[in-house]
PDB file of N, CA and C in Angstrom:
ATOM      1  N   UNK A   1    -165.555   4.021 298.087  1.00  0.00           N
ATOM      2  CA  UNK A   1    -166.616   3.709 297.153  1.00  0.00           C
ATOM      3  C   UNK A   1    -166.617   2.192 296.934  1.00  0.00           C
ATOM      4  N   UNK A   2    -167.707   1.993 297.230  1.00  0.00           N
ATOM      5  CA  UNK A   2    -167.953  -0.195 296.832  1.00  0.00           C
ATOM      6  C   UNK A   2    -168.261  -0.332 295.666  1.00  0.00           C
ATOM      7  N   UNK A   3    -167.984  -1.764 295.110  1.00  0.00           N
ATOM      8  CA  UNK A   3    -168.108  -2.113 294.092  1.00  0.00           C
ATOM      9  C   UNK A   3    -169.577  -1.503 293.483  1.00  0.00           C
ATOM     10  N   UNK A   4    -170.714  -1.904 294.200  1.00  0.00           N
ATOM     11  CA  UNK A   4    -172.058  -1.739 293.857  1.00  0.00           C
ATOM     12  C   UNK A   4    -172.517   0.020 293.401  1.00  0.00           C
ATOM     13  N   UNK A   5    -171.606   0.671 294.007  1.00  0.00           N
ATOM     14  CA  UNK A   5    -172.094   2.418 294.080  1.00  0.00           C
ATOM     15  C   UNK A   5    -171.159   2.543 292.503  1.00  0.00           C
ATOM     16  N   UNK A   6    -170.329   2.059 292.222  1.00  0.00           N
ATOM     17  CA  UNK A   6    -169.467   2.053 291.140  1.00  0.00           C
ATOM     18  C   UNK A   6    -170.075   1.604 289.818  1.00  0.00           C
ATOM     19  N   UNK A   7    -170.494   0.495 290.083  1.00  0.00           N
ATOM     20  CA  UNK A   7    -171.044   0.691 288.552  1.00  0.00           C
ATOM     21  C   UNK A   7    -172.810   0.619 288.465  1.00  0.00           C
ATOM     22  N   UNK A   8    -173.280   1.343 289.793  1.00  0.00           N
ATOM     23  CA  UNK A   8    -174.527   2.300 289.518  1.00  0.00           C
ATOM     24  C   UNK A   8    -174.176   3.504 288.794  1.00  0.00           C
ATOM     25  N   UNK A   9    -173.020   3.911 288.907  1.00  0.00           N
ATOM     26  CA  UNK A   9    -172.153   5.145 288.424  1.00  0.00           C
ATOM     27  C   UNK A   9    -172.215   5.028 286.895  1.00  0.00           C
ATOM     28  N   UNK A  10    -171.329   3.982 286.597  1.00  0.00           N
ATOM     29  CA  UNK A  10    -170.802   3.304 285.649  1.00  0.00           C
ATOM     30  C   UNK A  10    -172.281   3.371 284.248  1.00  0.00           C
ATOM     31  N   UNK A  11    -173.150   2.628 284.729  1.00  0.00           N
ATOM     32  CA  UNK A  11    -174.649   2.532 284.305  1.00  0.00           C
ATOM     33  C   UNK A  11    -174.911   3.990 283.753  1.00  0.00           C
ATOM     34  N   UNK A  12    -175.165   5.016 285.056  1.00  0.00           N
ATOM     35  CA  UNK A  12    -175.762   6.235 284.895  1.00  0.00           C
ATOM     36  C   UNK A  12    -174.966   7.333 283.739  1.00  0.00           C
ATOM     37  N   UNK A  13    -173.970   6.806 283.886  1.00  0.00           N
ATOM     38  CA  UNK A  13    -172.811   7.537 282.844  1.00  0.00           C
ATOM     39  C   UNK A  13    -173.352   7.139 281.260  1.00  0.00           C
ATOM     40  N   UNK A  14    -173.143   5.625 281.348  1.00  0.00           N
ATOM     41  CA  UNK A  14    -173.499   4.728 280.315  1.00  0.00           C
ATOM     42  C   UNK A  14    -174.924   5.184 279.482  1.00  0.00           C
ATOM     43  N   UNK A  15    -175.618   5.521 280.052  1.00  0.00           N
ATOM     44  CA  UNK A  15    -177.729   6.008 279.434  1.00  0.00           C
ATOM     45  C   UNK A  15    -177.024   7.285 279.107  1.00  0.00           C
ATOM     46  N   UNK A  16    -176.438   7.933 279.844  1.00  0.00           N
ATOM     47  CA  UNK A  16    -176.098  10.046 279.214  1.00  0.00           C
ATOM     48  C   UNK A  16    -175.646   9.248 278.312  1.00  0.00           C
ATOM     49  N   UNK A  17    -174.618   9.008 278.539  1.00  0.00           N
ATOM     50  CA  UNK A  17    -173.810   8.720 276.675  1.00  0.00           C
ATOM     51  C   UNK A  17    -174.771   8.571 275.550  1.00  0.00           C
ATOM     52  N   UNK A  18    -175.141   7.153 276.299  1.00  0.00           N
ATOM     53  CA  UNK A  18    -176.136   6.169 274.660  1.00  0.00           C
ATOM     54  C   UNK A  18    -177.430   7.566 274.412  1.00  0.00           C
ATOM     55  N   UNK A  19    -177.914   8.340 275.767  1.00  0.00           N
ATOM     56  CA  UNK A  19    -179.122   9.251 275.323  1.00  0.00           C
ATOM     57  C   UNK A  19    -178.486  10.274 274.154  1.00  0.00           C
ATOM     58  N   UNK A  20    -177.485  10.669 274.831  1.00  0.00           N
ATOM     59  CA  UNK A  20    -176.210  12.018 273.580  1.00  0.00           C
ATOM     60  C   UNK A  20    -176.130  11.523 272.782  1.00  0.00           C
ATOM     61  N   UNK A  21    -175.710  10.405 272.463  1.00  0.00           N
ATOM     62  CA  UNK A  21    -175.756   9.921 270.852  1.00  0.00           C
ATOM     63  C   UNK A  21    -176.759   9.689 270.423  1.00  0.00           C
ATOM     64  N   UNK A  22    -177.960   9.268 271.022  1.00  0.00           N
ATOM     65  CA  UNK A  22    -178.994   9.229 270.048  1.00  0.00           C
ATOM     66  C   UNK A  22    -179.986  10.491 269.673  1.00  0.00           C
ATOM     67  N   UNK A  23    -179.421  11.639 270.684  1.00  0.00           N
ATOM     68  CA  UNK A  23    -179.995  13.002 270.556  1.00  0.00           C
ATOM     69  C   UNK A  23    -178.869  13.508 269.428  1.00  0.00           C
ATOM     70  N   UNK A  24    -178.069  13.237 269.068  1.00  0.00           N
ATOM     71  CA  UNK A  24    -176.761  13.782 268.493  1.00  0.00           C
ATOM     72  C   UNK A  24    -177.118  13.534 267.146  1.00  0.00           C
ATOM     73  N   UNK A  25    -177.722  11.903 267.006  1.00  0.00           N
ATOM     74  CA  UNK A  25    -178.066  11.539 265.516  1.00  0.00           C
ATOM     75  C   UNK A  25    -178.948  12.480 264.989  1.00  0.00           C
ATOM     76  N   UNK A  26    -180.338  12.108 265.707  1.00  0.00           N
ATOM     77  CA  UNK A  26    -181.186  12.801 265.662  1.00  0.00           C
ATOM     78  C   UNK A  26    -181.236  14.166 264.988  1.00  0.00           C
ATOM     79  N   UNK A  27    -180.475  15.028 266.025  1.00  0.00           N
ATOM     80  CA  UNK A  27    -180.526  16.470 265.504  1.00  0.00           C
ATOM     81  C   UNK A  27    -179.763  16.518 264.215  1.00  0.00           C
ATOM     82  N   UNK A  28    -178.543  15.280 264.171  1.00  0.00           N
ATOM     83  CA  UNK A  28    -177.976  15.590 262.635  1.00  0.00           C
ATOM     84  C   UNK A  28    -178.956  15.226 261.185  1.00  0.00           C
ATOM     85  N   UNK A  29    -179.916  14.204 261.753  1.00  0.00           N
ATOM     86  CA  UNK A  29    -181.006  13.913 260.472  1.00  0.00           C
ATOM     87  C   UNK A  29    -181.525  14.850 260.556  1.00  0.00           C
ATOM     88  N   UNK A  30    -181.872  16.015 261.380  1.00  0.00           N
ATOM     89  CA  UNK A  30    -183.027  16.524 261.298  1.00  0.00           C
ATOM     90  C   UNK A  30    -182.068  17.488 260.799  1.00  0.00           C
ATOM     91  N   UNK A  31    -181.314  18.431 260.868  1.00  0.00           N
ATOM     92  CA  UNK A  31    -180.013  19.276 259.977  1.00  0.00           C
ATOM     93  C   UNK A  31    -179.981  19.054 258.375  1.00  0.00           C
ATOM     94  N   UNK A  32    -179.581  18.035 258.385  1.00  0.00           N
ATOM     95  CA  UNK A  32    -179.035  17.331 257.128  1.00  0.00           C
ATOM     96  C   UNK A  32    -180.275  17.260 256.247  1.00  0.00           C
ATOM     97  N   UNK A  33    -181.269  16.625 256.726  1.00  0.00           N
ATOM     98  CA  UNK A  33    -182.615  16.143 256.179  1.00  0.00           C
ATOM     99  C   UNK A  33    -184.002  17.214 255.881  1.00  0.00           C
ATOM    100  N   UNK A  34    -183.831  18.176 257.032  1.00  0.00           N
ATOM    101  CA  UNK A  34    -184.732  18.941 257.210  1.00  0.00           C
ATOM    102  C   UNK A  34    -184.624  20.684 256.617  1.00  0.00           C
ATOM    103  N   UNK A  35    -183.395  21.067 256.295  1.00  0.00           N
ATOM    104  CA  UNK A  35    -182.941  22.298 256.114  1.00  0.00           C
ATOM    105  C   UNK A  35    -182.558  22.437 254.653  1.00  0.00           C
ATOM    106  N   UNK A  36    -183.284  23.663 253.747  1.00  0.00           N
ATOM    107  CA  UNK A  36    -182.781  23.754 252.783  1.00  0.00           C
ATOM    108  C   UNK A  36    -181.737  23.557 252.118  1.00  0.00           C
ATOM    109  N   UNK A  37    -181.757  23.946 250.639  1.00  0.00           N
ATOM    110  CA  UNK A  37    -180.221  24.160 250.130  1.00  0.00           C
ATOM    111  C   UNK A  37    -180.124  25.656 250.163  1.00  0.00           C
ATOM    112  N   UNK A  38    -180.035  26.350 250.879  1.00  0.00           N
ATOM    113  CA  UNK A  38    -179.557  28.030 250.634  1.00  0.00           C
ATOM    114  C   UNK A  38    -178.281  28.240 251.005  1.00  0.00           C
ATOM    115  N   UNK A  39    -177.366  28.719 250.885  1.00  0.00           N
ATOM    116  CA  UNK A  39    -176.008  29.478 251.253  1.00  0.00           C
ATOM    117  C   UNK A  39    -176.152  29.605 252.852  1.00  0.00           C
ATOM    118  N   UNK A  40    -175.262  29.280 253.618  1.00  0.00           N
ATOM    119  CA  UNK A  40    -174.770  29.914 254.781  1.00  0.00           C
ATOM    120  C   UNK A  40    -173.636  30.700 255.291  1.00  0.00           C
ATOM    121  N   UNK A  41    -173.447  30.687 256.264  1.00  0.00           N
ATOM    122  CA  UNK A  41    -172.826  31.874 256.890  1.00  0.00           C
ATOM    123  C   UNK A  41    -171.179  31.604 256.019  1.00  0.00           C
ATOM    124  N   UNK A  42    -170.381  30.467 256.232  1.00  0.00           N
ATOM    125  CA  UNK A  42    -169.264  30.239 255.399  1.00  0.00           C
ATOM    126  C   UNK A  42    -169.401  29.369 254.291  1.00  0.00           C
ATOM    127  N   UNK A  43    -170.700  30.274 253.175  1.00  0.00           N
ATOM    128  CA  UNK A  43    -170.728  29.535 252.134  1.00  0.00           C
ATOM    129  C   UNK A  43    -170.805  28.058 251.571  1.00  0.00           C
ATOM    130  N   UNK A  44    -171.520  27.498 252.409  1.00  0.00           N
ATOM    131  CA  UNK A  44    -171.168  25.942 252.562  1.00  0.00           C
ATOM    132  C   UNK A  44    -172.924  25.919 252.371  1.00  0.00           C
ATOM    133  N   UNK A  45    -173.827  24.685 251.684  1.00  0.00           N
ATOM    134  CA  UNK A  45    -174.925  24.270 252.421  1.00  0.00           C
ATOM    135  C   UNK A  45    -175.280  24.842 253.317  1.00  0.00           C
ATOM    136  N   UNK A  46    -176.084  25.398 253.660  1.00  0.00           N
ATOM    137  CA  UNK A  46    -177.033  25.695 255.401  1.00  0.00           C
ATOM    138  C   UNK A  46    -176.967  24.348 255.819  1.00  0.00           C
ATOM    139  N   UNK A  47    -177.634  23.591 255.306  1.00  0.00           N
ATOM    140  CA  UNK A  47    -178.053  21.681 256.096  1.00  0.00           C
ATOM    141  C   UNK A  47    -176.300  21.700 256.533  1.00  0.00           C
ATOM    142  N   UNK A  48    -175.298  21.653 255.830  1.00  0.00           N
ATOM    143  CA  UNK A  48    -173.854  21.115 255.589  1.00  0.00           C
ATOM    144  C   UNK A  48    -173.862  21.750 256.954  1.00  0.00           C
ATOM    145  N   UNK A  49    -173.721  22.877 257.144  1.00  0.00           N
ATOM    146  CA  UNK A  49    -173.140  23.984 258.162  1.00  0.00           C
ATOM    147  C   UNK A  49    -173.908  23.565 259.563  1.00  0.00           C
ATOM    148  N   UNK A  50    -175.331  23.269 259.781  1.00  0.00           N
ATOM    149  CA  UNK A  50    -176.004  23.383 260.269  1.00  0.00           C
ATOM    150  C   UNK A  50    -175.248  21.484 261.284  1.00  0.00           C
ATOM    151  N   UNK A  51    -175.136  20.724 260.547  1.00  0.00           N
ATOM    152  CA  UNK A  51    -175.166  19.259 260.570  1.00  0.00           C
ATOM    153  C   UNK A  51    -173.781  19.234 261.356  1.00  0.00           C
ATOM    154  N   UNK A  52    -172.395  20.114 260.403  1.00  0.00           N
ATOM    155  CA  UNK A  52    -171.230  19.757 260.939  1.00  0.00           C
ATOM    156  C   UNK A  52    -170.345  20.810 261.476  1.00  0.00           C
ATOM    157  N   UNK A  53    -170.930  21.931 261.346  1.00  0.00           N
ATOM    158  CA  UNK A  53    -169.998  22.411 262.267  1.00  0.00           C
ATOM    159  C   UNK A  53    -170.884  23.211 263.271  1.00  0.00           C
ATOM    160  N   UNK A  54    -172.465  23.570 263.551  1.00  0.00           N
ATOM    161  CA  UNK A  54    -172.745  24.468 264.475  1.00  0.00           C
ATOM    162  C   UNK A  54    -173.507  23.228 266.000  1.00  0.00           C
ATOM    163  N   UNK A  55    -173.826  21.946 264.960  1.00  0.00           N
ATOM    164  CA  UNK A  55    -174.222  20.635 266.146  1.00  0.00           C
ATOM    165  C   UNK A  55    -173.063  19.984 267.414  1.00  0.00           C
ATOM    166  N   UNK A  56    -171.754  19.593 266.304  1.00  0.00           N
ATOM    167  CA  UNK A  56    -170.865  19.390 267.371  1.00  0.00           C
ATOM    168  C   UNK A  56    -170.726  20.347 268.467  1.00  0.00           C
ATOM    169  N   UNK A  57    -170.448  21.525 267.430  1.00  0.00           N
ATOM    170  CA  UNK A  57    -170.215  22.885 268.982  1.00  0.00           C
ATOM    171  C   UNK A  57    -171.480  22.973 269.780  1.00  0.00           C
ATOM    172  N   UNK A  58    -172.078  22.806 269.596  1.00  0.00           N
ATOM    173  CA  UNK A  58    -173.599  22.542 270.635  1.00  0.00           C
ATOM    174  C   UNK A  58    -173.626  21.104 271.566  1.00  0.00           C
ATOM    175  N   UNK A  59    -173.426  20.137 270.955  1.00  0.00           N
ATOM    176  CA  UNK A  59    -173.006  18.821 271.909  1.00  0.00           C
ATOM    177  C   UNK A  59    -171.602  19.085 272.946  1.00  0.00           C
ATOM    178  N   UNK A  60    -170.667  19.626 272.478  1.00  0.00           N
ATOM    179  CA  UNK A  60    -169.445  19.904 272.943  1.00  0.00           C
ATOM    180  C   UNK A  60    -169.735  21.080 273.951  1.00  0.00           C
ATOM    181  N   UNK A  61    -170.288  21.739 273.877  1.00  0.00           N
ATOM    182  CA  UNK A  61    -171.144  22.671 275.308  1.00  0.00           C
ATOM    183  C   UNK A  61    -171.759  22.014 276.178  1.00  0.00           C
ATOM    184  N   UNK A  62    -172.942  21.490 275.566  1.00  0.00           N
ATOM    185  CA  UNK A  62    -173.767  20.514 276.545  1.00  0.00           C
ATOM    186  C   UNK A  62    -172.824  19.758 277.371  1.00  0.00           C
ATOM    187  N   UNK A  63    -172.060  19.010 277.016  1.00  0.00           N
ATOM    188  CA  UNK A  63    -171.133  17.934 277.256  1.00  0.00           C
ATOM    189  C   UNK A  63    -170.310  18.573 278.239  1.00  0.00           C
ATOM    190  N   UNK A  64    -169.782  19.674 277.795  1.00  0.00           N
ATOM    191  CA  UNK A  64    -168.342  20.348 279.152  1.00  0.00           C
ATOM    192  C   UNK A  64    -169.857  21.182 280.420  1.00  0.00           C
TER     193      UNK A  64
END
């Protein structure tokens, strides 16, 4: 592998990332911002639940 094919690599890696995080924010404003206050599944906020624990496990899929 040459220098040049390497950090075309490097680059293409670089946009997934910066795109995942800015899809990552995103869906957490829209969680946090957009979703009632009602009770969820472990009693927490829906937005709360919705924002921090059912988004990561959804990025963390996408991702593997």
């Amino acid at each position: 592998m040459n220098l040049n094919s390497r950090y075309k690599q490097a680059t293409k890696e670089a946009l997934w990332a910066f795109g995942l995080t800015i899809l990552y924010i995103v869906g957490w404003c829209v969680f946090a911002y957009g979703l009632p206050n009602t009770k969820g599944f472990f009693d927490f906020p829906l937005w709360f639940e919705f924002s921090c624990f059912y988004l990561p496990i959804l990025f963390t899929a996408i991702i593997y």
